[in-house]
N, C-alpha and C. Protein backbone atom coordinates (compact mmCIF):
# COMPACT_ATOMS: atom_id res chain seq x y z
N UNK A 1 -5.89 -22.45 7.78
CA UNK A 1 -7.28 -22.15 7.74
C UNK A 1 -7.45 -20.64 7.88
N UNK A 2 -8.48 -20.00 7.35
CA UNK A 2 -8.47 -18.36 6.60
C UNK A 2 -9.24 -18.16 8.04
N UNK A 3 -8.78 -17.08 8.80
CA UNK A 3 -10.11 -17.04 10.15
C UNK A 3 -11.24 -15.92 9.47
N UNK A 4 -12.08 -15.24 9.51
CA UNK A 4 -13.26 -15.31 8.77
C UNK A 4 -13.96 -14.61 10.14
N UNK A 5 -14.19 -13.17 10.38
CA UNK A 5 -15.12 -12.58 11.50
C UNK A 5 -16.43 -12.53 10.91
N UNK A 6 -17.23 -12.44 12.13
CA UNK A 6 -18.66 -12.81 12.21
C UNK A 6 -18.91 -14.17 11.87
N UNK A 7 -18.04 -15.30 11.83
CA UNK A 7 -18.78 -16.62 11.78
C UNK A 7 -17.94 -17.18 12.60
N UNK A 8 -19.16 -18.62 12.86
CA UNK A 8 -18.16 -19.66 13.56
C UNK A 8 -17.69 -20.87 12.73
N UNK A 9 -17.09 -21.92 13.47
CA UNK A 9 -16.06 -22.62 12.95
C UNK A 9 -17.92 -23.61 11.86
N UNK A 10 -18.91 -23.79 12.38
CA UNK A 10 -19.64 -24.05 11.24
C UNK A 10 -20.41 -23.64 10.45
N UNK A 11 -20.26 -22.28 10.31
CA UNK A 11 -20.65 -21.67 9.30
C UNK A 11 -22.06 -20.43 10.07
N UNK A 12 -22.19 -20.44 11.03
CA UNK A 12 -23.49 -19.94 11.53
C UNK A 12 -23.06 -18.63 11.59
N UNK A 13 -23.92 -17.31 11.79
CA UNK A 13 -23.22 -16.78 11.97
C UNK A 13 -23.06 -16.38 13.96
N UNK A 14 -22.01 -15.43 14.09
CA UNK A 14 -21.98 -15.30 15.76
C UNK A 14 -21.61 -13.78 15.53
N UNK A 15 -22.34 -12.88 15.48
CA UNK A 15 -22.30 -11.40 15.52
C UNK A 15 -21.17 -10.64 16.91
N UNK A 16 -20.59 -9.72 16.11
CA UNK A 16 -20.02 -8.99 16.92
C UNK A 16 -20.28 -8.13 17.61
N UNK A 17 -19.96 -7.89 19.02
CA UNK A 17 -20.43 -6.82 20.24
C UNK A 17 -20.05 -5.36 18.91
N UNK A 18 -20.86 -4.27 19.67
CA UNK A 18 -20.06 -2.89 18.99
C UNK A 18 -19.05 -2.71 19.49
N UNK A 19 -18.38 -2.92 20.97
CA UNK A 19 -16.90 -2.99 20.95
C UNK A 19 -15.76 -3.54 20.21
N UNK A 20 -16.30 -4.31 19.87
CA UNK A 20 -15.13 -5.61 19.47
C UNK A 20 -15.03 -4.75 17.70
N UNK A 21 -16.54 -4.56 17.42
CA UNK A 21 -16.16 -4.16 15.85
C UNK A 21 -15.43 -2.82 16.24
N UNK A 22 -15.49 -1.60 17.09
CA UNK A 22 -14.84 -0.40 17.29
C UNK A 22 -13.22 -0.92 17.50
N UNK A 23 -13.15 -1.90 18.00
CA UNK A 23 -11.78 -2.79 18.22
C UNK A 23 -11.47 -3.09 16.68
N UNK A 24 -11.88 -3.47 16.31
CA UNK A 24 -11.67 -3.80 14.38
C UNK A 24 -11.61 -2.86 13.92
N UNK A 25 -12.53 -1.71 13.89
CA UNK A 25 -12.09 -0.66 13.14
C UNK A 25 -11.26 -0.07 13.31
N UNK A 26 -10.81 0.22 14.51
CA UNK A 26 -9.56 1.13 15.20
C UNK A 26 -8.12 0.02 14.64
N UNK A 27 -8.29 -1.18 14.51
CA UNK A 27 -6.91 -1.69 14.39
C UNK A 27 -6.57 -1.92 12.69
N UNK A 28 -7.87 -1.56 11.76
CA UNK A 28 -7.66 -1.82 10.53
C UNK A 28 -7.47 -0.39 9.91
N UNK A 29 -8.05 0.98 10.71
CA UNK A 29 -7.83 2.34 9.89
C UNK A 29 -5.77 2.47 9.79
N UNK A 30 -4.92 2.04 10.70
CA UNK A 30 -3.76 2.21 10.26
C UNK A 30 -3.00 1.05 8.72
N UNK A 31 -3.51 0.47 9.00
CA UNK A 31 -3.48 -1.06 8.13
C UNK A 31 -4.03 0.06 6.79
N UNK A 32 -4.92 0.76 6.56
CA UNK A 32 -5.74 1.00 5.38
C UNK A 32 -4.73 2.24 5.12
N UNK A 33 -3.95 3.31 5.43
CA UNK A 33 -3.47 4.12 5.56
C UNK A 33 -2.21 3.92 5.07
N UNK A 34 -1.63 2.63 5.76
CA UNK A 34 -0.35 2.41 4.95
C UNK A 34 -0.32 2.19 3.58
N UNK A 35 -1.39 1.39 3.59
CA UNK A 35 -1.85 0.87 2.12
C UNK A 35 -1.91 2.14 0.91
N UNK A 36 -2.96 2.76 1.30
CA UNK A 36 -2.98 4.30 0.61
C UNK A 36 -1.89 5.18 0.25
N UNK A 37 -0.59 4.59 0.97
CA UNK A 37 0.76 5.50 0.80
C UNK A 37 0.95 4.48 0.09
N UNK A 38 1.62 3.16 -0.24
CA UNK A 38 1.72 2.13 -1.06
C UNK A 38 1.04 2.35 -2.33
N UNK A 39 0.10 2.95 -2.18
CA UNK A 39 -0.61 3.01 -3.71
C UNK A 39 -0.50 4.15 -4.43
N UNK A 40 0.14 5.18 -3.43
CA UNK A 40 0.37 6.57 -3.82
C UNK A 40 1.70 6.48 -4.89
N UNK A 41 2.86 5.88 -3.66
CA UNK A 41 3.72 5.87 -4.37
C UNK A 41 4.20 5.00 -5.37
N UNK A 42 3.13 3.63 -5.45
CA UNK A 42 3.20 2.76 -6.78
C UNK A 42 2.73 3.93 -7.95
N UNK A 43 1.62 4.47 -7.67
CA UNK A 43 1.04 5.30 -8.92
C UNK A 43 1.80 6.36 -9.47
N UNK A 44 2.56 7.15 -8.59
CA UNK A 44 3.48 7.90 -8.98
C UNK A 44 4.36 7.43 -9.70
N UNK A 45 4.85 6.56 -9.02
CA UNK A 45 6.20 5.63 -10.08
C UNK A 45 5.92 5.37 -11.30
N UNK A 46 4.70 4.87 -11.75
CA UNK A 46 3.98 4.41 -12.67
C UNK A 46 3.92 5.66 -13.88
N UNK A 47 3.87 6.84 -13.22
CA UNK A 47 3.25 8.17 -13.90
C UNK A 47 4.54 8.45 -14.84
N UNK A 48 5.88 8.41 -13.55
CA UNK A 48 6.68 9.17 -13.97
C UNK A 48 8.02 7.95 -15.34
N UNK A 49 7.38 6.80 -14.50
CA UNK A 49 8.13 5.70 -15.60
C UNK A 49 7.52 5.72 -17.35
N UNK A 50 6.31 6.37 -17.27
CA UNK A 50 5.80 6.43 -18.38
C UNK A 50 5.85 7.42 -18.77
N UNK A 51 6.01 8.66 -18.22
CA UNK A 51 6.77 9.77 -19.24
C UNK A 51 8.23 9.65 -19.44
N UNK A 52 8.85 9.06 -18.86
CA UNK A 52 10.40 8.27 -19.00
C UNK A 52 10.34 7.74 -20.52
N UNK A 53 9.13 6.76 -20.89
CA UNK A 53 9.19 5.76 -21.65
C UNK A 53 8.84 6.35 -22.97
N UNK A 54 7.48 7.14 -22.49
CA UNK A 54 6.84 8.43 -23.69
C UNK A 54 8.56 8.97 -24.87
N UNK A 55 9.03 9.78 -23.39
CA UNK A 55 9.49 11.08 -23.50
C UNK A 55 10.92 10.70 -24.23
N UNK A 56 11.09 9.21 -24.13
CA UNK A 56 12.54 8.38 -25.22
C UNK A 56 12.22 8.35 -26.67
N UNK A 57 10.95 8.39 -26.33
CA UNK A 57 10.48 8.28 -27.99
C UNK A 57 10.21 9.50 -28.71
N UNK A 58 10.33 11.25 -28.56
CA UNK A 58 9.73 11.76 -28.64
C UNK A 58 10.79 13.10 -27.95
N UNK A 59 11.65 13.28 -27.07
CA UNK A 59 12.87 14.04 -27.17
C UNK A 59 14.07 13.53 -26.88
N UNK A 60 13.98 12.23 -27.45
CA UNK A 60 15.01 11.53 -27.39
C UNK A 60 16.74 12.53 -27.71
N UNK A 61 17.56 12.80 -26.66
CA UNK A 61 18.80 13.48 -27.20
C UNK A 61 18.55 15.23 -27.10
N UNK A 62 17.36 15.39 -26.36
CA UNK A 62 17.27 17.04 -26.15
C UNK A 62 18.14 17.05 -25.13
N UNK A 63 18.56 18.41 -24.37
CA UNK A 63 19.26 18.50 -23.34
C UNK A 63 18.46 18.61 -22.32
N UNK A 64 17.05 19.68 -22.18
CA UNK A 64 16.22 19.47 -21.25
C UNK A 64 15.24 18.19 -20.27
N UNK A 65 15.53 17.25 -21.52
CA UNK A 65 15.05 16.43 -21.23
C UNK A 65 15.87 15.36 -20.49
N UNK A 66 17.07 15.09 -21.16
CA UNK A 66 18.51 14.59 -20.58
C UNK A 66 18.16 14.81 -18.92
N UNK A 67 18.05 16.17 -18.90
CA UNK A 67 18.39 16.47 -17.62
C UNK A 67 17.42 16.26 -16.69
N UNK A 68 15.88 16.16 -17.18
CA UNK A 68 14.76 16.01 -16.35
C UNK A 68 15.27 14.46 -16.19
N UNK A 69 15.57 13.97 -17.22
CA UNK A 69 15.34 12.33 -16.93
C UNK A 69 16.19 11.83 -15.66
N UNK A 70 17.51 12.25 -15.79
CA UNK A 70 18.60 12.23 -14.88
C UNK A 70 17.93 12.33 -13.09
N UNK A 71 17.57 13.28 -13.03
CA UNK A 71 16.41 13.77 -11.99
C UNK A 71 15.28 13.14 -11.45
N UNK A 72 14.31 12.48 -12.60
CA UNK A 72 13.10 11.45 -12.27
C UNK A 72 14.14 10.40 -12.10
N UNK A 73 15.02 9.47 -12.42
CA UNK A 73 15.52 8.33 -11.96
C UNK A 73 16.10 8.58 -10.44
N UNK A 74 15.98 9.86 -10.29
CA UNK A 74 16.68 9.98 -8.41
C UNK A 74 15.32 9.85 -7.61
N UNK A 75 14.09 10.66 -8.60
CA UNK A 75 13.19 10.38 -7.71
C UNK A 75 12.88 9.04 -7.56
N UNK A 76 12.70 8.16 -8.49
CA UNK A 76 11.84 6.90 -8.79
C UNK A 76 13.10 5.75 -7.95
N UNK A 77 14.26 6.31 -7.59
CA UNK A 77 15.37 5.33 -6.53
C UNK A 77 14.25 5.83 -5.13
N UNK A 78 13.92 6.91 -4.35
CA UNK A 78 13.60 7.35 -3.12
C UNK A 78 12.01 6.53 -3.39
N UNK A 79 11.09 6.97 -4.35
CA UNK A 79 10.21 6.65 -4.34
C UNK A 79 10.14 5.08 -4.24
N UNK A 80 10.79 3.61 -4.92
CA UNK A 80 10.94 2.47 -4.40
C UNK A 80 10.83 2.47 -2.79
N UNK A 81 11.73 3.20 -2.97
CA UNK A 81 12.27 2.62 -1.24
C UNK A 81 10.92 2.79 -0.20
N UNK A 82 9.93 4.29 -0.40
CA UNK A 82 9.33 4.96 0.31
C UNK A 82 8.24 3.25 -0.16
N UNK A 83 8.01 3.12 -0.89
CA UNK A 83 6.73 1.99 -0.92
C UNK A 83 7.12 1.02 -0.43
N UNK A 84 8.79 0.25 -0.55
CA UNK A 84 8.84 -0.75 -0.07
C UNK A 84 8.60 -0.94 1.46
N UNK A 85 9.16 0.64 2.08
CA UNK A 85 9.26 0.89 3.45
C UNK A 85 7.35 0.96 3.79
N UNK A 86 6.91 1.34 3.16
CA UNK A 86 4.91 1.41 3.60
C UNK A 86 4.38 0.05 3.20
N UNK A 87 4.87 -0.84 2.47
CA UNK A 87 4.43 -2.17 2.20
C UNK A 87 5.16 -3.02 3.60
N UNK A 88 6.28 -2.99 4.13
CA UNK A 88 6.23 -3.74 5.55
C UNK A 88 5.69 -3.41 6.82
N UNK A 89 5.84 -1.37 6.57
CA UNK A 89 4.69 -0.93 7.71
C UNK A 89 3.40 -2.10 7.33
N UNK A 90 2.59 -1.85 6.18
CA UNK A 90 0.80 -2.31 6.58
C UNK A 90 1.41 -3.73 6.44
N UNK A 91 2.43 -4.50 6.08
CA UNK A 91 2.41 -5.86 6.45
C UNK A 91 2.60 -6.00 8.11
N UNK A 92 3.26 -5.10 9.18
CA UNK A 92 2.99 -5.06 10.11
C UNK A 92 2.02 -5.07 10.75
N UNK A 93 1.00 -4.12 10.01
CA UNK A 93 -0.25 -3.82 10.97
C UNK A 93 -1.37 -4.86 10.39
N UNK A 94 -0.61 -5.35 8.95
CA UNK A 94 -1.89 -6.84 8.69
C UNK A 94 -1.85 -8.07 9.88
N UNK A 95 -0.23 -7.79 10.29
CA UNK A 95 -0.18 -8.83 11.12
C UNK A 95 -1.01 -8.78 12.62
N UNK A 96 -0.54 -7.59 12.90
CA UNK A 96 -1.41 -6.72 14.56
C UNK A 96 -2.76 -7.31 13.99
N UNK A 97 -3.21 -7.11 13.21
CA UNK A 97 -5.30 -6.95 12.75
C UNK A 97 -5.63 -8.33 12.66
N UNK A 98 -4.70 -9.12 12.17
CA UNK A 98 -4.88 -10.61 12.19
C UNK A 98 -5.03 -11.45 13.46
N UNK A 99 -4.02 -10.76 14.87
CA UNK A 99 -4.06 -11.35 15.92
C UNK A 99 -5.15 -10.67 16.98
N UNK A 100 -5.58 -9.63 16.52
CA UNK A 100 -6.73 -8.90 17.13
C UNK A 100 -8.17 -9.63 16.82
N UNK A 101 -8.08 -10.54 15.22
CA UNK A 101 -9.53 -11.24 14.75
C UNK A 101 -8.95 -11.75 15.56
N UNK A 102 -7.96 -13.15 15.80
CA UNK A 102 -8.26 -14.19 16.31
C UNK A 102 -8.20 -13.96 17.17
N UNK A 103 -8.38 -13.06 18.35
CA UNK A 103 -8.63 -13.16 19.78
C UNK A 103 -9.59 -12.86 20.21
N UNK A 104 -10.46 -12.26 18.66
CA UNK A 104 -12.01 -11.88 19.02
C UNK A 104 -12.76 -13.18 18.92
C-alpha cells in the first residue's frame, strides 16, 4: 500500500503541523540533490554518446578524432559509475524520506 501524506487511511484529508512539513522538506532537499547529479550525469553521457555516434559518421578515420574518441570513452567509463554511485545515494535517502512519512 503507497503511504500518501496529508491523508488518512479514508481518504479525508489530516493536514500537516509546519513542523512535520519543515521535517519533510529538510529530509527530501538531499533526496532532490542526488537526483540532480543523476540527471547531470545521465545528460552528459547522453551529449557525449551522441557526438561519439555523430562524429563516426562524419570523421570517421581522422586522427584527431581517433584520439578525442579514445578519451570520451574514459570519460563516459567514470561518468557511469559517478551516476550509478548518485542513483544508490538518492535511493538511500528515498528510503530515509519514506520512513520519515510513515512516522508522520
Amino acid at each position: 500500500m503507497a503511504a500518501v501524506t496529508g491523508t488518512g487511511m479514508d481518504g479525508k484529508q489530516s493536514s500537516l503541523t509546519e513542523e512535520q512539513k519543515k521535517i519533510l522538506e529538510k529530509a527530501r532537499k538531499p533526496m532532490e540533490t542526488a537526483n540532480k547529479f543523476r540527471l547531470l550525469f545521465l545528460f552528459a553521457g547522453l551529449l557525449v554518446l551522441l557526438f561519439i555516434f555523430f562524429g563516426n559518421k562524419v570523421w570517421q578515420g581522422i586522427a584527431w578524432y581517433d584520439n578525442t574518441v579514445q578519451h570520451l570513452y574514459q570519460f563516459l567509463l567514470w561518468d557511469v559509475f559517478f551516476m550509478l554511485l548518485s542513483t544508490f545515494i538518492k535511493f538511500g535517502y528515498a528510503v530515509r524520506y519514506n520512513k520519515i512519512v510513515k512516522s508522520l
